[in-house]
Every structure is written in structure tokens, then in C-alpha cells.
PDB file of N, CA and C in Angstrom:
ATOM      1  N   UNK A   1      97.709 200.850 128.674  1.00  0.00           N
ATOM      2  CA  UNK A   1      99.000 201.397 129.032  1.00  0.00           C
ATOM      3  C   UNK A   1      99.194 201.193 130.536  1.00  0.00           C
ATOM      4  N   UNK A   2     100.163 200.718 130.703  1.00  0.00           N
ATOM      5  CA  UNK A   2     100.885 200.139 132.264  1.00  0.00           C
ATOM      6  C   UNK A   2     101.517 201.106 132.461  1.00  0.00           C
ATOM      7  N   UNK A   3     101.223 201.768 134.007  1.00  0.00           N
ATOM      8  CA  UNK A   3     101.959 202.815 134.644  1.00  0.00           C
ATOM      9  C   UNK A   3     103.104 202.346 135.199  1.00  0.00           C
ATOM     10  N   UNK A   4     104.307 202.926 135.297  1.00  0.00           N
ATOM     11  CA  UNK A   4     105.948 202.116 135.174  1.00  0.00           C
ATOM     12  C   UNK A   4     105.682 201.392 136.764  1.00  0.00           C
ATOM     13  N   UNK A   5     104.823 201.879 137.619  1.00  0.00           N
ATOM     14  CA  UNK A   5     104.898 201.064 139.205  1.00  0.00           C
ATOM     15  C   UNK A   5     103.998 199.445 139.345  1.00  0.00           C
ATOM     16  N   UNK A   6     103.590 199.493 138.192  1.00  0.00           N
ATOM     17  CA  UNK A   6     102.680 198.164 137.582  1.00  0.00           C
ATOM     18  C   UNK A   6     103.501 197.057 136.415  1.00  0.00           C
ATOM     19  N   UNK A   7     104.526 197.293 136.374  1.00  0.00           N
ATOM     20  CA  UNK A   7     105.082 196.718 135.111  1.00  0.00           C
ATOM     21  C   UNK A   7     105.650 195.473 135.235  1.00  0.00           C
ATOM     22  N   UNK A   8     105.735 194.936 136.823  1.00  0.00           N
ATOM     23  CA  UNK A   8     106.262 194.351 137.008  1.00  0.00           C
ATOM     24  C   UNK A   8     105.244 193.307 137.998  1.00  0.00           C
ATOM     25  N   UNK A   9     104.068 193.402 137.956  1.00  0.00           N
ATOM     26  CA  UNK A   9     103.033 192.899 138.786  1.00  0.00           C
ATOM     27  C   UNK A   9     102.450 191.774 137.757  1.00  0.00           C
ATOM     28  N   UNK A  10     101.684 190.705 137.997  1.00  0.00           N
ATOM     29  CA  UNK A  10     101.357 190.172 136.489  1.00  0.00           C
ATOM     30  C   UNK A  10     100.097 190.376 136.595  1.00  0.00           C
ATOM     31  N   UNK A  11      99.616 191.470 135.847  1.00  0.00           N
ATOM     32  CA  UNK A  11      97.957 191.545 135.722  1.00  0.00           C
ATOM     33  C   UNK A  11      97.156 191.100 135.256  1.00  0.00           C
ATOM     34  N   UNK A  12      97.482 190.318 133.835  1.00  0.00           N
ATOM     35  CA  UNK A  12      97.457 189.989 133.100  1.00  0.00           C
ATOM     36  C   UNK A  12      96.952 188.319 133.450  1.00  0.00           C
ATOM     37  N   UNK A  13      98.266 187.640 134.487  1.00  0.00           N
ATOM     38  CA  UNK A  13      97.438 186.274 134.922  1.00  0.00           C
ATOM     39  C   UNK A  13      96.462 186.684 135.964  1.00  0.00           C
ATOM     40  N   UNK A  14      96.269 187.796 137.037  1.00  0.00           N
ATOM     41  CA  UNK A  14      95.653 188.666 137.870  1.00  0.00           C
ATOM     42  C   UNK A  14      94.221 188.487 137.151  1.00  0.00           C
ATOM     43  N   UNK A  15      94.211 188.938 136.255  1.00  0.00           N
ATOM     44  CA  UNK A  15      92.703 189.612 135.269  1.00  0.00           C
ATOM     45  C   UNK A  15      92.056 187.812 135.388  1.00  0.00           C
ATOM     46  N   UNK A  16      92.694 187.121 134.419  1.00  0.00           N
ATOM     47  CA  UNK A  16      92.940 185.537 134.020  1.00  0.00           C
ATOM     48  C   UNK A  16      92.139 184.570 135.372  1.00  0.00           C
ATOM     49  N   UNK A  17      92.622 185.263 136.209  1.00  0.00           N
ATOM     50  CA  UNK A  17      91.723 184.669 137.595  1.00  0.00           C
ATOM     51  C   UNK A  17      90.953 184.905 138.424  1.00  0.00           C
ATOM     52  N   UNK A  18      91.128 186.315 137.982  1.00  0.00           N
ATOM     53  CA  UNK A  18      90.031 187.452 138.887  1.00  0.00           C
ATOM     54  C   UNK A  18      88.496 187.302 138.562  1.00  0.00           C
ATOM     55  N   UNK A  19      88.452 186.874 137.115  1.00  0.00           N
ATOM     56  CA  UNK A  19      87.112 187.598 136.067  1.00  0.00           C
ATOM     57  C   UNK A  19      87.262 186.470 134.999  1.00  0.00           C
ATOM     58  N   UNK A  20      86.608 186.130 135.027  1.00  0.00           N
ATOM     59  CA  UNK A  20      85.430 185.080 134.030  1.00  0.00           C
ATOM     60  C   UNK A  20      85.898 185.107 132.265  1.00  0.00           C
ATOM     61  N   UNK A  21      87.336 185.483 132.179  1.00  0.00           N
ATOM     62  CA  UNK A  21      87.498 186.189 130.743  1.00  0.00           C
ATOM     63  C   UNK A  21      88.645 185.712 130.157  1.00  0.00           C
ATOM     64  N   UNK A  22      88.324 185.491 128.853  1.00  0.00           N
ATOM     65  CA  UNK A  22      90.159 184.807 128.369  1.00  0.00           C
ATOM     66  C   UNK A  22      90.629 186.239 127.589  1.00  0.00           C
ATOM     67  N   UNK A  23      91.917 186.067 127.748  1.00  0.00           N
ATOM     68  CA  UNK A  23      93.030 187.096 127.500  1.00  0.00           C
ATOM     69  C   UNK A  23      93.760 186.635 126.375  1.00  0.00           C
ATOM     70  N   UNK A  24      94.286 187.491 125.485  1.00  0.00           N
ATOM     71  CA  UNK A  24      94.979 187.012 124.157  1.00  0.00           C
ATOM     72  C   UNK A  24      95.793 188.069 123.548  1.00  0.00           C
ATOM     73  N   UNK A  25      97.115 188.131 124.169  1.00  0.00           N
ATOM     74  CA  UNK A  25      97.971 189.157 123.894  1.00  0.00           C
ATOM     75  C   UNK A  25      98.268 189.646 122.242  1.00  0.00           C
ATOM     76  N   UNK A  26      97.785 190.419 121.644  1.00  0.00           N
ATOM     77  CA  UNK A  26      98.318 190.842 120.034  1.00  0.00           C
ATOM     78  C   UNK A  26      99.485 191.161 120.210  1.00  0.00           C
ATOM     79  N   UNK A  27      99.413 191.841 120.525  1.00  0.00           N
ATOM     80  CA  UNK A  27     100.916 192.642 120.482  1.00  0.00           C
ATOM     81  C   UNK A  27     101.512 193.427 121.779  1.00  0.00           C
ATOM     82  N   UNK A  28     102.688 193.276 121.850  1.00  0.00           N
ATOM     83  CA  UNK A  28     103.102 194.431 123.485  1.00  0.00           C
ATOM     84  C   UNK A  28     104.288 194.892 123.958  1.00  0.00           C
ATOM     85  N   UNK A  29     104.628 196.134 124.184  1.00  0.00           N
ATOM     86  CA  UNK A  29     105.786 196.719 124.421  1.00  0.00           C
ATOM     87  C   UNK A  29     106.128 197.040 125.784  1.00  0.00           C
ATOM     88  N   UNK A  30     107.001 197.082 126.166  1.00  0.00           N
ATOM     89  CA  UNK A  30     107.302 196.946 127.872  1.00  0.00           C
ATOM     90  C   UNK A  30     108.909 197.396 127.758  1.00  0.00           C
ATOM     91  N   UNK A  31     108.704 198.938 128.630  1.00  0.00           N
ATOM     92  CA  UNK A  31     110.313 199.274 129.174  1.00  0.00           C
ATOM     93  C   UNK A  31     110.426 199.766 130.597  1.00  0.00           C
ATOM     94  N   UNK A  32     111.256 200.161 131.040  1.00  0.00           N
ATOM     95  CA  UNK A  32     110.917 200.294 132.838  1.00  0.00           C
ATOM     96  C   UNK A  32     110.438 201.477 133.088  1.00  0.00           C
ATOM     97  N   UNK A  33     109.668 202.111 132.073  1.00  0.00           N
ATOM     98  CA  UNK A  33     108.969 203.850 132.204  1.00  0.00           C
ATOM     99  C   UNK A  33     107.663 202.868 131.712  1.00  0.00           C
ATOM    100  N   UNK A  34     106.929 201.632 130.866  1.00  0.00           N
ATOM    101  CA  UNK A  34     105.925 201.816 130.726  1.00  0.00           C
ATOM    102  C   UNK A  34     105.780 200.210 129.756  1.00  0.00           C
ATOM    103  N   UNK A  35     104.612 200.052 130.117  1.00  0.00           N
ATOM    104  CA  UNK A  35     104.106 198.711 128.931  1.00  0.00           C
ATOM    105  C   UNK A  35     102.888 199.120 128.433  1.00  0.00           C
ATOM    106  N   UNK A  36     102.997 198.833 126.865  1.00  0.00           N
ATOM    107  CA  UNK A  36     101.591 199.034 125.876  1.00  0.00           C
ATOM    108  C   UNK A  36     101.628 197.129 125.884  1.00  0.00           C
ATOM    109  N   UNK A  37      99.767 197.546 125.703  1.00  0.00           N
ATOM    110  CA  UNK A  37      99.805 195.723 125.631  1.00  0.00           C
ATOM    111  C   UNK A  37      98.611 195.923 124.408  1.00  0.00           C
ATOM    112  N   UNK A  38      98.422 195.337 123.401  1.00  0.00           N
ATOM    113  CA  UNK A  38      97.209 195.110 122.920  1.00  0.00           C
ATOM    114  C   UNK A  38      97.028 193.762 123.117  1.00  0.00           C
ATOM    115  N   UNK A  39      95.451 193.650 123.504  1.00  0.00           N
ATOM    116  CA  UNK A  39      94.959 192.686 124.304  1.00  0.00           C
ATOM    117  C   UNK A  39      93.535 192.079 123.720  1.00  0.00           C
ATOM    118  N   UNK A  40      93.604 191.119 123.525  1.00  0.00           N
ATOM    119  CA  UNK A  40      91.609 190.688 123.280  1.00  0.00           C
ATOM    120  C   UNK A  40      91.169 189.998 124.541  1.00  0.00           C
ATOM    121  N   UNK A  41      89.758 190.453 124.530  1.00  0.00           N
ATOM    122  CA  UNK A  41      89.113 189.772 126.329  1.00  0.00           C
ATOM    123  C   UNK A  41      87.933 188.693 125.410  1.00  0.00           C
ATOM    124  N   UNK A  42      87.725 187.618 125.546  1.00  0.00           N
ATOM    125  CA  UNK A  42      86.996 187.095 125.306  1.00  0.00           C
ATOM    126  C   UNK A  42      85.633 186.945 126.576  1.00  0.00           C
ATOM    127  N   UNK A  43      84.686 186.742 126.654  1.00  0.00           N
ATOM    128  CA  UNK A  43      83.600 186.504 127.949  1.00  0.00           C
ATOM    129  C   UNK A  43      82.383 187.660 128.108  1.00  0.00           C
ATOM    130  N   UNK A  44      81.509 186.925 128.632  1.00  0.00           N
ATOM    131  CA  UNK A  44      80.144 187.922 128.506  1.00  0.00           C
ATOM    132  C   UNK A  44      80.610 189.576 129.072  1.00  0.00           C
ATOM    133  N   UNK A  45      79.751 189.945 128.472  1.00  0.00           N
ATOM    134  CA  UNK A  45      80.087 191.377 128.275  1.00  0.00           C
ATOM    135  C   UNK A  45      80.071 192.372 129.560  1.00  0.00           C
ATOM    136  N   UNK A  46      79.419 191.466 130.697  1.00  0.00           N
ATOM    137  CA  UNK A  46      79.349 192.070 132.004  1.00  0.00           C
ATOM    138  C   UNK A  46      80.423 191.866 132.601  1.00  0.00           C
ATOM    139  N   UNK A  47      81.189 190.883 132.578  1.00  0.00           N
ATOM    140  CA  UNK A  47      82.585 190.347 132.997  1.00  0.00           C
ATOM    141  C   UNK A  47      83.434 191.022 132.128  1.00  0.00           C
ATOM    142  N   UNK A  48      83.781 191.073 131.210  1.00  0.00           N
ATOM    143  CA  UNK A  48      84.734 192.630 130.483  1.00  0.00           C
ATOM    144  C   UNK A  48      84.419 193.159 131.157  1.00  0.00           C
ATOM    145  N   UNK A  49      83.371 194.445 131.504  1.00  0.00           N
ATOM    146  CA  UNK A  49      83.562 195.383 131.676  1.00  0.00           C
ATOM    147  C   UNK A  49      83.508 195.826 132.774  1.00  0.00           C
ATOM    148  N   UNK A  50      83.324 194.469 133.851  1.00  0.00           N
ATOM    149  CA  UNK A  50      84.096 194.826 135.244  1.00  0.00           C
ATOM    150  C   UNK A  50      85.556 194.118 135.883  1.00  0.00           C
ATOM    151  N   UNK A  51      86.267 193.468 134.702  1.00  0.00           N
ATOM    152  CA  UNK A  51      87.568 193.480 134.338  1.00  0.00           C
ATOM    153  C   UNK A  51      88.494 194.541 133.637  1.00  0.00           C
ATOM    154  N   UNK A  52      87.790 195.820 132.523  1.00  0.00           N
ATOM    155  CA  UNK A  52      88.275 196.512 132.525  1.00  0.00           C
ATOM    156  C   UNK A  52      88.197 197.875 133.718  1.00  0.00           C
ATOM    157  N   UNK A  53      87.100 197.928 134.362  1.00  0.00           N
ATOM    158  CA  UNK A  53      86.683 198.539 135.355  1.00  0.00           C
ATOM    159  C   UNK A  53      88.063 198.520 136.252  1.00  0.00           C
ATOM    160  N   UNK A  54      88.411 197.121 136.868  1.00  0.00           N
ATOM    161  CA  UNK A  54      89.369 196.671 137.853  1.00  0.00           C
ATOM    162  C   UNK A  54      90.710 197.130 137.575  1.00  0.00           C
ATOM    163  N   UNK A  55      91.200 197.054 135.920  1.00  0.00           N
ATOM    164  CA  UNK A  55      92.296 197.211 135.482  1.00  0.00           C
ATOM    165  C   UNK A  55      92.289 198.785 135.335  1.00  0.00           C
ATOM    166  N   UNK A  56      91.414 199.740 135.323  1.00  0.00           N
ATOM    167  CA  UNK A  56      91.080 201.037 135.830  1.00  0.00           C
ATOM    168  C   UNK A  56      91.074 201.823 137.067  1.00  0.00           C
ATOM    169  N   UNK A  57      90.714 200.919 137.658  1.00  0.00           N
ATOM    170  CA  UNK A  57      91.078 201.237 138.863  1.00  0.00           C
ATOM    171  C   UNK A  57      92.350 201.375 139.229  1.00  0.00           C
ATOM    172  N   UNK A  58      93.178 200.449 138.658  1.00  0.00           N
ATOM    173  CA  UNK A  58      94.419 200.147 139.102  1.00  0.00           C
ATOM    174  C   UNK A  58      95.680 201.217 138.829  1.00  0.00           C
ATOM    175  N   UNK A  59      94.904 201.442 137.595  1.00  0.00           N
ATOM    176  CA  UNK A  59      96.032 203.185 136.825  1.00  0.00           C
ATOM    177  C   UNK A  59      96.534 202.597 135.531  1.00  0.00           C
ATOM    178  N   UNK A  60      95.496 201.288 135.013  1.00  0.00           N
ATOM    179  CA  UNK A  60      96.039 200.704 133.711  1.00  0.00           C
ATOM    180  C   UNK A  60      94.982 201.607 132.460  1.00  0.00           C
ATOM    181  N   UNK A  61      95.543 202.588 131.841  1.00  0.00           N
ATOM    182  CA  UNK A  61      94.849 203.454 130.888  1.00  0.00           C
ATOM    183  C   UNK A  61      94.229 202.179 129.857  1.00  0.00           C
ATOM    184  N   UNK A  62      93.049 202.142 129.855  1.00  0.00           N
ATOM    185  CA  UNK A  62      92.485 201.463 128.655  1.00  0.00           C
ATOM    186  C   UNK A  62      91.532 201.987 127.837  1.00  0.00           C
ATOM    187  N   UNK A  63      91.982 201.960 126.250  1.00  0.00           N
ATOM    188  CA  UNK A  63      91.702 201.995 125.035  1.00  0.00           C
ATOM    189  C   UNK A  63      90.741 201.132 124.387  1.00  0.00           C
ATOM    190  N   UNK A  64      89.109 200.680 125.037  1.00  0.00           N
ATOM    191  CA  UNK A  64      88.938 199.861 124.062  1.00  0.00           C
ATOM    192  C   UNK A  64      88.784 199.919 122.302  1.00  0.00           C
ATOM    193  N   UNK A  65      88.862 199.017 121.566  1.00  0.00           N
ATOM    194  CA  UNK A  65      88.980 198.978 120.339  1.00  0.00           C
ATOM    195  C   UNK A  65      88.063 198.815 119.279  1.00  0.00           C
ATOM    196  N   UNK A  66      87.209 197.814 119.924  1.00  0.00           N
ATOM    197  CA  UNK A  66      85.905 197.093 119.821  1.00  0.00           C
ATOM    198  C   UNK A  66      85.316 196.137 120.609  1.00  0.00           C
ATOM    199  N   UNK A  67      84.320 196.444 120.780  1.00  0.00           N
ATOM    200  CA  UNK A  67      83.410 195.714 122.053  1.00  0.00           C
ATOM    201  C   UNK A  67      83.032 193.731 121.543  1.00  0.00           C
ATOM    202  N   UNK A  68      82.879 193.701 120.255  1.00  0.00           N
ATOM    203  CA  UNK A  68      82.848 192.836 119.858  1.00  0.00           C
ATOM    204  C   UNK A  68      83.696 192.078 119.403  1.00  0.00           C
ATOM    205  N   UNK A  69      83.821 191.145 119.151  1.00  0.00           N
ATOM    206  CA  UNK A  69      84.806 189.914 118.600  1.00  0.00           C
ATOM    207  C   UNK A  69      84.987 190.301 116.823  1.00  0.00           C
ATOM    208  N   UNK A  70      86.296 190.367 116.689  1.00  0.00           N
ATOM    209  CA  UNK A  70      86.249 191.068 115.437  1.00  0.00           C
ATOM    210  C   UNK A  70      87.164 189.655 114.834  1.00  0.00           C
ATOM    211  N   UNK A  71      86.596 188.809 114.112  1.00  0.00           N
ATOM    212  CA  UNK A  71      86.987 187.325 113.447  1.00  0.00           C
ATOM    213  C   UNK A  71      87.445 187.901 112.234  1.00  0.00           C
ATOM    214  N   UNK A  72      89.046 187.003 111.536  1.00  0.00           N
ATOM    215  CA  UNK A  72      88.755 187.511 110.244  1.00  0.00           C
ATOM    216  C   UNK A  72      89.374 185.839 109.644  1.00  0.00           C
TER     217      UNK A  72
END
């Protein structure tokens, strides 16, 4: 969840270059009070989780879902 003063920043290519990790938008809602994004991070597991760390820092509420790659 994107806090409405972030909604307009691209974090998303931010993350993409910051951190070692591919990004893969499911699904995502965005209005000028707020963006839900569901997101998959692909990349070793130390790089997630100091990409979600970063995006924490930032005031981006994250939900993970599953730590692993869920293939179907």
C-alpha cells in the first residue's frame, strides 16, 4: 500500500534498479488518497528482503504473501 505522497514517484522502476530483483505487477489500484499494488519479486532471497526493507522504509505498507515462487 502506497501512501498518497508516494503515488506519484515510480518505485516500482526505483526497486527495478536499486536491488538485484525482477518485479511483476498482478494486479493494482491507484487513486490520489492511495495505490494497492500486488506485486511478485523474483531474486535471491537476501535481495527481497532488503528491497522490501527499502520500500519500508519509505512508508510503502507491505503484505508479504509468500516467500516463495508460487508456479501454477
Amino acid at each position: 500500500m502506497f501512501p498518497a505522497k508516494l503515488i506519484t514517484r515510480p518505485l516500482l522502476w526505483e526497486l527495478g534498479k536499486k536491488f538485484e530483483v525482477v518485479t511483476n505487477v498482478r494486479q493494482c489500484s491507484v487513486t490520489d488518497e492511495i495505490g494497492l499494488v500486488s506485486l511478485s519479486l523474483e531474486g535471491e532471497r537476501e535481495e527481497i528482503k532488503n528491497a522490501i526493507s527499502w520500500l519500508e522504509k519509505l512508508g510503502v505498507k507491505v503484505e508479504p504473501v509468500e516467500i516463495n515462487t508460487i508456479e501454477g
